[in-house]
Protein backbone atom coordinates (compact mmCIF):
# COMPACT_ATOMS: atom_id res chain seq x y z
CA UNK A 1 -59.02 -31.94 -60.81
CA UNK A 2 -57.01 -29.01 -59.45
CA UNK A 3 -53.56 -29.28 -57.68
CA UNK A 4 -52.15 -26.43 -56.04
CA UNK A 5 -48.17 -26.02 -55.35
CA UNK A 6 -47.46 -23.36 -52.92
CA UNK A 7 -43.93 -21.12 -52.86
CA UNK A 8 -42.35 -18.68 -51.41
CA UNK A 9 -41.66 -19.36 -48.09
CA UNK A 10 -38.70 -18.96 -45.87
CA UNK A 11 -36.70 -17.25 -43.13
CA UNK A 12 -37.55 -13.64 -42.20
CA UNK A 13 -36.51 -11.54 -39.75
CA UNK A 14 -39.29 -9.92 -37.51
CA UNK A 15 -40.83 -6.92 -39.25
CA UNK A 16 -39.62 -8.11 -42.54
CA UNK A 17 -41.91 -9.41 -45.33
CA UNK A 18 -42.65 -12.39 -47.84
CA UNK A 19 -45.00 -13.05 -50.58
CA UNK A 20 -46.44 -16.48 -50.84
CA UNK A 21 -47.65 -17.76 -54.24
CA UNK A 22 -50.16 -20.58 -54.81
CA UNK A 23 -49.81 -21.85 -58.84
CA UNK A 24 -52.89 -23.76 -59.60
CA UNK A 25 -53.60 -26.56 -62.62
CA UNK A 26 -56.47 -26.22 -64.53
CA UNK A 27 -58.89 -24.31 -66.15
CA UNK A 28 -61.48 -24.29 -64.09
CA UNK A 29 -59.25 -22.08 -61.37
CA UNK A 30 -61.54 -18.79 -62.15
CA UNK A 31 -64.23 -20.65 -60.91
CA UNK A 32 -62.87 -21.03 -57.32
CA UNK A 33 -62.73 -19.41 -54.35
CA UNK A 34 -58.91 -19.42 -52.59
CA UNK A 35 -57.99 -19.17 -49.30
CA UNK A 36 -54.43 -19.29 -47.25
CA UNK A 37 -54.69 -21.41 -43.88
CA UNK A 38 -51.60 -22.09 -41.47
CA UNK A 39 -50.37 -24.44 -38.56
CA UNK A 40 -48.28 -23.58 -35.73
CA UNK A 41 -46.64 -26.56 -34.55
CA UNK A 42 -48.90 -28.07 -31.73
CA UNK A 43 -51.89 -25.67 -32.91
CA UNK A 44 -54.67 -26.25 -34.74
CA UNK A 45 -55.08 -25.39 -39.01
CA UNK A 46 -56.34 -21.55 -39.23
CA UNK A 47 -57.50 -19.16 -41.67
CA UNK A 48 -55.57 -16.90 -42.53
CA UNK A 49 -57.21 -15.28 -45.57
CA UNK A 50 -59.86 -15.73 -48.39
CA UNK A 51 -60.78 -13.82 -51.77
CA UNK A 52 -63.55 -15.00 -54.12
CA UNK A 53 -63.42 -15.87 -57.80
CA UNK A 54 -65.29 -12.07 -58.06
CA UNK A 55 -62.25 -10.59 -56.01
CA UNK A 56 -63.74 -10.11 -53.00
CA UNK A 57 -61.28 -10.88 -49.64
CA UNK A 58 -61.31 -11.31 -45.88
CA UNK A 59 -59.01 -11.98 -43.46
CA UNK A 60 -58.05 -13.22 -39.98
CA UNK A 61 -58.40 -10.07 -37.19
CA UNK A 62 -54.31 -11.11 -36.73
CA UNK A 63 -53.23 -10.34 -40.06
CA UNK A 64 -55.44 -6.92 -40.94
CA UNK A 65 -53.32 -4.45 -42.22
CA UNK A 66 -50.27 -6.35 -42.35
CA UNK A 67 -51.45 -9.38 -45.03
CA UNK A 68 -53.17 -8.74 -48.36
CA UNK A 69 -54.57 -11.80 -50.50
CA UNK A 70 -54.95 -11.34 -54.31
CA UNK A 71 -55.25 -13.38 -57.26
CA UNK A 72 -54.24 -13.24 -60.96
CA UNK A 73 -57.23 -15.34 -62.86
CA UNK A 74 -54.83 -15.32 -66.10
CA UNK A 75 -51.87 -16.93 -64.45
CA UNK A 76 -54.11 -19.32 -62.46
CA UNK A 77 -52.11 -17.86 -59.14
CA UNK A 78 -53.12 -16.61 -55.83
CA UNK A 79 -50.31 -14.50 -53.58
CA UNK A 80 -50.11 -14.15 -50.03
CA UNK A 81 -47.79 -10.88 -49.02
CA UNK A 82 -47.16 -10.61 -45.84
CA UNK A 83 -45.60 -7.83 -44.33
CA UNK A 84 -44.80 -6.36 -40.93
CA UNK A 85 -43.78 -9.91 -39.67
CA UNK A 86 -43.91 -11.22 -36.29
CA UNK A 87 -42.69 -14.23 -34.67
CA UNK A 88 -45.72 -15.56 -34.10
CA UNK A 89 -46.59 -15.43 -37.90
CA UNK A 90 -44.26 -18.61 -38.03
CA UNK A 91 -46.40 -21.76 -39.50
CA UNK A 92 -46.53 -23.93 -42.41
CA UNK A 93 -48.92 -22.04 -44.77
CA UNK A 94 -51.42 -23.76 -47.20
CA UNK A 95 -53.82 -22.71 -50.01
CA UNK A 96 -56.96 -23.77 -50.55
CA UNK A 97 -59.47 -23.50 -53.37
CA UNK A 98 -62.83 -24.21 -52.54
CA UNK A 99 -66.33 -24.12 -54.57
CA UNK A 100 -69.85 -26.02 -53.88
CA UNK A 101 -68.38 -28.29 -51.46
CA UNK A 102 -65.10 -29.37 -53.39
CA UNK A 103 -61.73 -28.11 -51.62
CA UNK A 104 -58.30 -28.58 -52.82
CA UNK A 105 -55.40 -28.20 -50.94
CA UNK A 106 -51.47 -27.45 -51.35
CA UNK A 107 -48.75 -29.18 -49.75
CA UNK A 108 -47.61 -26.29 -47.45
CA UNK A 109 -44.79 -23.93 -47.47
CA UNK A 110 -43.11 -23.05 -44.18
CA UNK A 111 -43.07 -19.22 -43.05
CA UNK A 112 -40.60 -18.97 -40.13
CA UNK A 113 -39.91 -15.62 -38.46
CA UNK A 114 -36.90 -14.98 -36.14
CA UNK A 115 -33.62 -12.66 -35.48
């Protein structure tokens, strides 16, 4: 079974930028797609991004061209950077790794944007 510890977050000032990391246990990481979701307070849990175990990624139509998901299969880690940060960025962030039905999730890391 997979756990997934997510770091990285913090304060930022508005068109700064941050790169979230998402260290996973487990061998069988490779095998799994991974995704970032976040929650606004009072807002529903969205998705932010996703890349396959093949490399392939897609992302929310708020964060194109200013987030870019990747993964490093030999370090078991997937990264989140975000740049050209807006206010309205400002969530707790999660990662995922899903595969045939099984999903794992983080704890959360909170990404909070302000002057």
């Amino acid at each position: 079974q997979a756990q997934l510890v997510e770091s990285g977050g913090g304060l930022v000032q508005p068109g700064g930028s941050l790169r979230l990391s998402c260290a996973a246990s487990g061998s069988i990481f490779r095998l799994y797609s991974m995704g970032w979701y976040r929650q606004a307070p009072g807002k529903q849990r969205e998705l932010v991004a996703t890349i396959t175990n093949s490399g392939n990624s897609d992302y929310a139509d708020s964060v194109k061209g200013r987030f870019t998901i990747s993964r490093d299969n030999a370090k078991n880690t997937s990264y989140l950077q975000m740049n050209s940060l807006k206010p309205e960025d400002t969530a707790v962030y999660y990662c995922n790794a899903f595969r045939a039905g099984i999903t794992f999730w983080g704890q959360g890391t909170q990404v909070t944007v302000s002057s």
